[in-house]
N, C-alpha and C. Protein backbone atom coordinates (compact mmCIF):
# COMPACT_ATOMS: atom_id res chain seq x y z
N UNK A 1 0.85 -1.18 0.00
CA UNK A 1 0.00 0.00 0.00
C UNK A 1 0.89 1.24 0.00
N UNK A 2 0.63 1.99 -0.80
CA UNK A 2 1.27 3.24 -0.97
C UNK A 2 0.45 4.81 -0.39
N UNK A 3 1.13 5.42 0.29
CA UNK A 3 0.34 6.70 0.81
C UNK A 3 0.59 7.76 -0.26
N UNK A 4 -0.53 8.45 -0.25
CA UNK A 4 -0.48 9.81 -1.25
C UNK A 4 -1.66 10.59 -0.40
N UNK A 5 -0.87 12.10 -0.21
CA UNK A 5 -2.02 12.95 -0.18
C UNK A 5 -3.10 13.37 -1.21
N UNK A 6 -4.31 13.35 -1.23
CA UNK A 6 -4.92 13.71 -1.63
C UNK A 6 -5.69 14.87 -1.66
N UNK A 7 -5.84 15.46 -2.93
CA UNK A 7 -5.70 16.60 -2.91
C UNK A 7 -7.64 17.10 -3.08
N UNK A 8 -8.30 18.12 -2.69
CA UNK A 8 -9.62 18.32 -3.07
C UNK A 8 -10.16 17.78 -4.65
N UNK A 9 -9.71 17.93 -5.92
CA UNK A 9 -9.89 17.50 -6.99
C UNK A 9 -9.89 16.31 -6.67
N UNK A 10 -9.16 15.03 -6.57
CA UNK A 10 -9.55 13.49 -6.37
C UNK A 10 -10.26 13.32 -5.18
N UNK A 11 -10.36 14.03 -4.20
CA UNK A 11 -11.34 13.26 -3.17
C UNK A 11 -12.86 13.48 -4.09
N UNK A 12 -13.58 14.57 -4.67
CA UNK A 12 -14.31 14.94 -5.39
C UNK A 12 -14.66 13.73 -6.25
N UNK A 13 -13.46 13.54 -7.37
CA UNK A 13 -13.62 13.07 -8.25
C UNK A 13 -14.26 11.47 -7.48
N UNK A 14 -13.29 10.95 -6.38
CA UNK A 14 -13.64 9.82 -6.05
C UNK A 14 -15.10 9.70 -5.79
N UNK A 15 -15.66 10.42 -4.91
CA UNK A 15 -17.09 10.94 -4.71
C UNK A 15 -17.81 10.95 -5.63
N UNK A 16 -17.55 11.23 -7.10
CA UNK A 16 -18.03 11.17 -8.07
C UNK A 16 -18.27 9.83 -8.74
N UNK A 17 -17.73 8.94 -8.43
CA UNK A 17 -17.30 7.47 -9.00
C UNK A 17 -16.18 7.59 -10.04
N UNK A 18 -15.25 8.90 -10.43
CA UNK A 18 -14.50 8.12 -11.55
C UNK A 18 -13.73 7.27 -11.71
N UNK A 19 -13.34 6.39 -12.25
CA UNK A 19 -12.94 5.53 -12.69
C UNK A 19 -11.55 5.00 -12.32
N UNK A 20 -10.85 6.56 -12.83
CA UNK A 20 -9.41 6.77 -12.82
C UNK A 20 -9.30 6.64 -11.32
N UNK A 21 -9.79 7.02 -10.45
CA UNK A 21 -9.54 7.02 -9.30
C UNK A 21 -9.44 5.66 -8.47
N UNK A 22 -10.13 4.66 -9.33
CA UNK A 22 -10.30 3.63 -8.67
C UNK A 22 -9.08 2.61 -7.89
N UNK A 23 -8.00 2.68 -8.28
CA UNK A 23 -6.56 2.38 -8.29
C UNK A 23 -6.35 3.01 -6.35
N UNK A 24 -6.59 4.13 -6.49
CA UNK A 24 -6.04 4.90 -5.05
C UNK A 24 -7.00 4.47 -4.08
N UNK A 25 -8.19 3.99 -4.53
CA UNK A 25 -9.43 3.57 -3.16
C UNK A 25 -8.25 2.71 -2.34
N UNK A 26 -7.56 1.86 -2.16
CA UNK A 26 -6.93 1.33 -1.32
C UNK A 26 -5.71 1.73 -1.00
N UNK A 27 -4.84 2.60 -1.24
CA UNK A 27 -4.36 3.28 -0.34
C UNK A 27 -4.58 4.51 0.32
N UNK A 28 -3.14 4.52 0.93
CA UNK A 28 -3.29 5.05 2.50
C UNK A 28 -3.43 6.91 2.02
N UNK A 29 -4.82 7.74 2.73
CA UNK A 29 -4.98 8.89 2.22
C UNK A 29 -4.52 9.87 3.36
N UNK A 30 -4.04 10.93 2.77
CA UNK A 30 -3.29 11.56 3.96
C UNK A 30 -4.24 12.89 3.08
N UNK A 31 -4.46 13.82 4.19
CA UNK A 31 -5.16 15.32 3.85
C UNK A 31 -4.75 16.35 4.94
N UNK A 32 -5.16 17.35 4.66
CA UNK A 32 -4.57 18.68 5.70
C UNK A 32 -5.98 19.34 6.29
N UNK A 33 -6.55 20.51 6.71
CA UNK A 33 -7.57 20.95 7.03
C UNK A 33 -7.96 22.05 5.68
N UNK A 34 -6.59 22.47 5.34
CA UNK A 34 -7.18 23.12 4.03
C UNK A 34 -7.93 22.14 3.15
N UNK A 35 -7.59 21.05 2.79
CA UNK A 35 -8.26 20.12 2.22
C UNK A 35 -9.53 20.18 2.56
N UNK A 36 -9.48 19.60 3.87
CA UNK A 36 -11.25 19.35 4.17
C UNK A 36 -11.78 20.77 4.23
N UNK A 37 -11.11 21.69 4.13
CA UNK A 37 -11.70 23.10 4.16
C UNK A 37 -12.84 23.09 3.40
N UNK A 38 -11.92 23.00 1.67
CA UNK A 38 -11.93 23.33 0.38
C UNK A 38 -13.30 22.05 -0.01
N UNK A 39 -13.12 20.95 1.02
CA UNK A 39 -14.00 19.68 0.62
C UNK A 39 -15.25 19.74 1.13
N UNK A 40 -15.20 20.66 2.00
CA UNK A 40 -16.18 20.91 2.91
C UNK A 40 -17.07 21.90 2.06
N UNK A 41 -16.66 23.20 1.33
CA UNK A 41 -17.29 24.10 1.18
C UNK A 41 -17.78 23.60 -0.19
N UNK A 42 -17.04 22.73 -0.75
CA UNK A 42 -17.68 22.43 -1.92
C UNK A 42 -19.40 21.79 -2.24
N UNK A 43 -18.72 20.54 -1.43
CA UNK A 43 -19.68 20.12 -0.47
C UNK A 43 -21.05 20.73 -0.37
N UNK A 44 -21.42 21.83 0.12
CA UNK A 44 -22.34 22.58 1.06
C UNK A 44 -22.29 23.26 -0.21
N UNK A 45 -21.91 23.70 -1.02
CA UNK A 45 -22.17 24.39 -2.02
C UNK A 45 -23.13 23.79 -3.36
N UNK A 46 -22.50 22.74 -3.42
CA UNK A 46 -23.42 22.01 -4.54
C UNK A 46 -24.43 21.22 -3.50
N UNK A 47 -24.71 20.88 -2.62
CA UNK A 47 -25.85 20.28 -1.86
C UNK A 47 -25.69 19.31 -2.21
N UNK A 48 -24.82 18.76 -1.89
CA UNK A 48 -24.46 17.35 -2.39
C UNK A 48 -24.89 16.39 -1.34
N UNK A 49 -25.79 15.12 -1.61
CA UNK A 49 -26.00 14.50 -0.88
C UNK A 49 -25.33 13.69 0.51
N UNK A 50 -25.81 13.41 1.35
CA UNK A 50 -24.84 12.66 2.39
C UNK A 50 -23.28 13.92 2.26
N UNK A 51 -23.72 14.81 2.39
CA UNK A 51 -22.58 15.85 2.67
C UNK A 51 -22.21 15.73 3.84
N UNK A 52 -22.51 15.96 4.79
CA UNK A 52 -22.25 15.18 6.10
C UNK A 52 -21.41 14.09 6.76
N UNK A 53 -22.48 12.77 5.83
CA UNK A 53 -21.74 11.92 5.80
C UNK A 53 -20.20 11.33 5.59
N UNK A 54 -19.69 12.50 4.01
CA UNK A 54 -18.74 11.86 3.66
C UNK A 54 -17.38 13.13 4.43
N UNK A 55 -17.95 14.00 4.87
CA UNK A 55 -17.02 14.95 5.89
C UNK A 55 -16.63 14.33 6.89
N UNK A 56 -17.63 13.59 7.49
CA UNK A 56 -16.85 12.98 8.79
C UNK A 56 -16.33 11.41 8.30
N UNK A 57 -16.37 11.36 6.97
CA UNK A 57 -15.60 10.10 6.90
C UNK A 57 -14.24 10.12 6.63
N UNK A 58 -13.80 11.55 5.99
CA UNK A 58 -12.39 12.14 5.58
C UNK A 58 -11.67 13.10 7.12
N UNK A 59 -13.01 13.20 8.67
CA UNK A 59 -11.90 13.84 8.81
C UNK A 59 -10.99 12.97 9.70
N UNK A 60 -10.94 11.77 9.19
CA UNK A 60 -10.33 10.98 10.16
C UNK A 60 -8.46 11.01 9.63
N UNK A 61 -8.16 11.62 8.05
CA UNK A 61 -7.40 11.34 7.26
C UNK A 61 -6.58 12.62 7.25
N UNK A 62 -7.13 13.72 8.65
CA UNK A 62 -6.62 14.93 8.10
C UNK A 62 -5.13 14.83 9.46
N UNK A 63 -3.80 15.30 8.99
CA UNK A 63 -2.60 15.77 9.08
C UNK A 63 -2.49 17.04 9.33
N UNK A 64 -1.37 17.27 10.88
CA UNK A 64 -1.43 18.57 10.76
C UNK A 64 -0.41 18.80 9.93
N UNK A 65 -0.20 20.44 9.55
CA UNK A 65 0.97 20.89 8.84
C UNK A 65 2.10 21.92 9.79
N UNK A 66 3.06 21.65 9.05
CA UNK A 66 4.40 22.28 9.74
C UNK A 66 4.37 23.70 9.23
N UNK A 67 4.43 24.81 10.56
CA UNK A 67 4.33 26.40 9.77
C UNK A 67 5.67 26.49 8.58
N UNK A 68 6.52 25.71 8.87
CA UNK A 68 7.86 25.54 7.42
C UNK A 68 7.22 25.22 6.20
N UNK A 69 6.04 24.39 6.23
CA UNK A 69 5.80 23.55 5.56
C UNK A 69 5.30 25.12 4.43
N UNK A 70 4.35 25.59 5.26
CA UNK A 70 3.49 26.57 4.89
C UNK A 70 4.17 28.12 4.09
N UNK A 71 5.38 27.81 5.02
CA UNK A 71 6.20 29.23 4.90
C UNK A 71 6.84 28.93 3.32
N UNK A 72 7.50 27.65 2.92
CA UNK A 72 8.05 27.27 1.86
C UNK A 72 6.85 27.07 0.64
N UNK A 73 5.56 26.65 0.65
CA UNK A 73 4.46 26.42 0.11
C UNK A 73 4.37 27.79 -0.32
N UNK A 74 4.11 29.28 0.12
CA UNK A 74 4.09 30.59 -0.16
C UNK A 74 4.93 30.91 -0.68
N UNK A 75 6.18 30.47 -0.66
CA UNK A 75 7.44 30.79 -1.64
C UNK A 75 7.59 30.19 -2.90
N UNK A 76 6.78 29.24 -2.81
CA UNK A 76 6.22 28.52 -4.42
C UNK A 76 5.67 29.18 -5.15
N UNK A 77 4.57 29.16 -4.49
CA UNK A 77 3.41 30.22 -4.62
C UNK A 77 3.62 31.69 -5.39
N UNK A 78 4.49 32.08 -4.86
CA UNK A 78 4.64 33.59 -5.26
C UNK A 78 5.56 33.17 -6.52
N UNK A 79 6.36 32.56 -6.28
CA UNK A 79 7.56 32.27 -7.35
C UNK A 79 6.41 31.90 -8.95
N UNK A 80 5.73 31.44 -8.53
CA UNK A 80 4.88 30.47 -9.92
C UNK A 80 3.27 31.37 -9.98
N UNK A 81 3.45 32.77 -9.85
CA UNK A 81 2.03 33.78 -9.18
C UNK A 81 1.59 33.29 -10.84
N UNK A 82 2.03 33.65 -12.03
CA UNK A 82 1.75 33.55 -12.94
C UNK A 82 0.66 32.26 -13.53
N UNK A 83 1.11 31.17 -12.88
CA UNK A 83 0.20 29.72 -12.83
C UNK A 83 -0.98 29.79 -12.41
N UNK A 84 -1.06 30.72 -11.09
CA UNK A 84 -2.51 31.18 -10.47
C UNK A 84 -3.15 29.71 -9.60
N UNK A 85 -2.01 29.40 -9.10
CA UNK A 85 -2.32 27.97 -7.95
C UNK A 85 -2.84 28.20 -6.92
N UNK A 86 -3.32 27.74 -6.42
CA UNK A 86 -4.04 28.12 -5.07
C UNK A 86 -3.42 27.89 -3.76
N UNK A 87 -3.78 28.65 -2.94
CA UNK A 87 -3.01 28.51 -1.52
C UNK A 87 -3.06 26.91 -1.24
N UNK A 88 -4.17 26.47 -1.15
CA UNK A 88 -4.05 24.71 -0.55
C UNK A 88 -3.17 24.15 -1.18
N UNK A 89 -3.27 23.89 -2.65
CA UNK A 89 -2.46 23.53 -3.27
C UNK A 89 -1.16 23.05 -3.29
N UNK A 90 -0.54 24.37 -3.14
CA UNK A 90 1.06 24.61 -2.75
C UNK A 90 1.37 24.68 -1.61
N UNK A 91 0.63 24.46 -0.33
CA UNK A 91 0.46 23.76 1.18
C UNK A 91 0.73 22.11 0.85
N UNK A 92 -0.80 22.09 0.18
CA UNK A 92 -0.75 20.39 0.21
C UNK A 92 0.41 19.94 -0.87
N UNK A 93 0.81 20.43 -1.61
CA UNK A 93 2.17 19.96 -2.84
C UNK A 93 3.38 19.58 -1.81
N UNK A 94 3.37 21.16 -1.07
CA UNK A 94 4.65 20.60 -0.31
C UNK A 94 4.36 19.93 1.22
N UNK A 95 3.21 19.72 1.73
CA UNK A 95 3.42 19.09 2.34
C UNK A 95 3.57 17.18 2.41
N UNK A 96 3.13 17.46 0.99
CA UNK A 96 3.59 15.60 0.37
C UNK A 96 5.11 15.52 0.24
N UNK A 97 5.52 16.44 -0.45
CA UNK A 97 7.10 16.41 -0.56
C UNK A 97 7.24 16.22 0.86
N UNK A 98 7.16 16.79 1.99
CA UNK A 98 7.98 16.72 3.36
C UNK A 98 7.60 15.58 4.00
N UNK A 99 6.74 14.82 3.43
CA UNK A 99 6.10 13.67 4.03
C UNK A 99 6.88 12.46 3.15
N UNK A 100 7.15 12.75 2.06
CA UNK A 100 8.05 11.60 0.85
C UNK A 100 7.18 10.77 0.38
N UNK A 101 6.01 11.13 0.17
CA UNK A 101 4.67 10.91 -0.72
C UNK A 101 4.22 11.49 -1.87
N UNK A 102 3.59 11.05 -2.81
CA UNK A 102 3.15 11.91 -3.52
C UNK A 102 2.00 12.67 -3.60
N UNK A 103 1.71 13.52 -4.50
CA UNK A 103 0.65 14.60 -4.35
C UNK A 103 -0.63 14.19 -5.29
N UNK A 104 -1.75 13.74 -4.90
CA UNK A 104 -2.44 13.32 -5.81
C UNK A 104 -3.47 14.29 -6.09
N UNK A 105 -3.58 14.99 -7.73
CA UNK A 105 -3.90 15.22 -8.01
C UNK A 105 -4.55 15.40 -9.65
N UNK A 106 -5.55 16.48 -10.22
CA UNK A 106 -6.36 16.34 -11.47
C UNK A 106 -6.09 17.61 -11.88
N UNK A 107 -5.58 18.92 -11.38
CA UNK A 107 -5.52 20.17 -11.67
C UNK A 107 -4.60 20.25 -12.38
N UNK A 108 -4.92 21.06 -13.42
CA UNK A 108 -4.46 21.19 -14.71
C UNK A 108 -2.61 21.93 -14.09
N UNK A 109 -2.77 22.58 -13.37
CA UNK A 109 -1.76 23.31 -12.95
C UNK A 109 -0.55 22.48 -12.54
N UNK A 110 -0.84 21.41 -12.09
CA UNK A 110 0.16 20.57 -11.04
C UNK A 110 0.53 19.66 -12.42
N UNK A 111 0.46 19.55 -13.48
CA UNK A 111 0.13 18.10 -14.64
C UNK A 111 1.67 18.06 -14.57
N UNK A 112 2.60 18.68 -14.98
CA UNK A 112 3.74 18.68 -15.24
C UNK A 112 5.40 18.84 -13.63
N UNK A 113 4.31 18.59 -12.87
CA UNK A 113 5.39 19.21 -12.01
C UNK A 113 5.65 18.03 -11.16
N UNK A 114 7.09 17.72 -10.37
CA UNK A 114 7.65 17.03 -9.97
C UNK A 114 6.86 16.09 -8.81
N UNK A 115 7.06 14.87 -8.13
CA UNK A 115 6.27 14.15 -7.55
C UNK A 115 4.37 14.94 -7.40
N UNK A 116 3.90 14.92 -8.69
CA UNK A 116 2.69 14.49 -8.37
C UNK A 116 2.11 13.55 -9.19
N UNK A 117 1.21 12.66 -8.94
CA UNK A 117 0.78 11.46 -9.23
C UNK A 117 -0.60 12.51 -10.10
N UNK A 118 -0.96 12.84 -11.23
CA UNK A 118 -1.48 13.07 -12.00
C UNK A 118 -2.92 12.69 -12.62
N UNK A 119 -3.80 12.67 -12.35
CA UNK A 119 -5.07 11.59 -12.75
C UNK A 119 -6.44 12.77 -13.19
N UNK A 120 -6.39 12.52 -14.51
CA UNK A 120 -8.01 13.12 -14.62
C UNK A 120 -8.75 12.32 -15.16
């Protein structure tokens, strides 16, 4: 079993049934609170059924983060302003790097960039 954080785009997608995702249902999911932030509001936004439900089933998966973690994530961030990535993002990017996991994600932004596991 292999751990990867997962990023708001695949927990979604998984929620969704796709397909591609099906591979990661058995491993180990690691998330941050920005995650469930971002999973949360989505969530409550589209009225998505058993919203509830599937919040308290992810927040068992959430990790705290290191303020380094955060401080270096903003220095990404600014460095790559042009990409237009989002704060979680480049939290959760590097906090997979500091963990020696990869970053699982579907955002077009991350497709090309170093340890992330890629899936749309």
């Amino acid at each position: 079993m292999n751990s990867y954080l997962f990023d708001t785009y695949a927990i979604i997608e998984i929620i969704k049934g796709n397909p591609n995702y099906k591979p990661y249902l058995d491993q180990e999911m690691i998330i941050n609170k920005f995650i469930f932030a971002e999973l949360s509001y989505i969530l409550l936004r589209e009225k998505y059924p058993n919203a509830d439900n599937y919040l308290d089933k992810y927040t068992k998966f959430i990790v705290s983060i290191k303020p380094s973690t955060i401080k270096e994530a903003m220095k990404f961030r600014l460095e790559n302003k042009k990409k237009n990535l989002s704060m979680t993002d480049c939290i959760s990017y590097f906090m997979a790097k500091e963990l020696g996991i990869r970053f699982l994600t579907g955002d077009k932004e991350f497709e090309k960039i170093d340890n992330v596991e890629f899936i749309k």
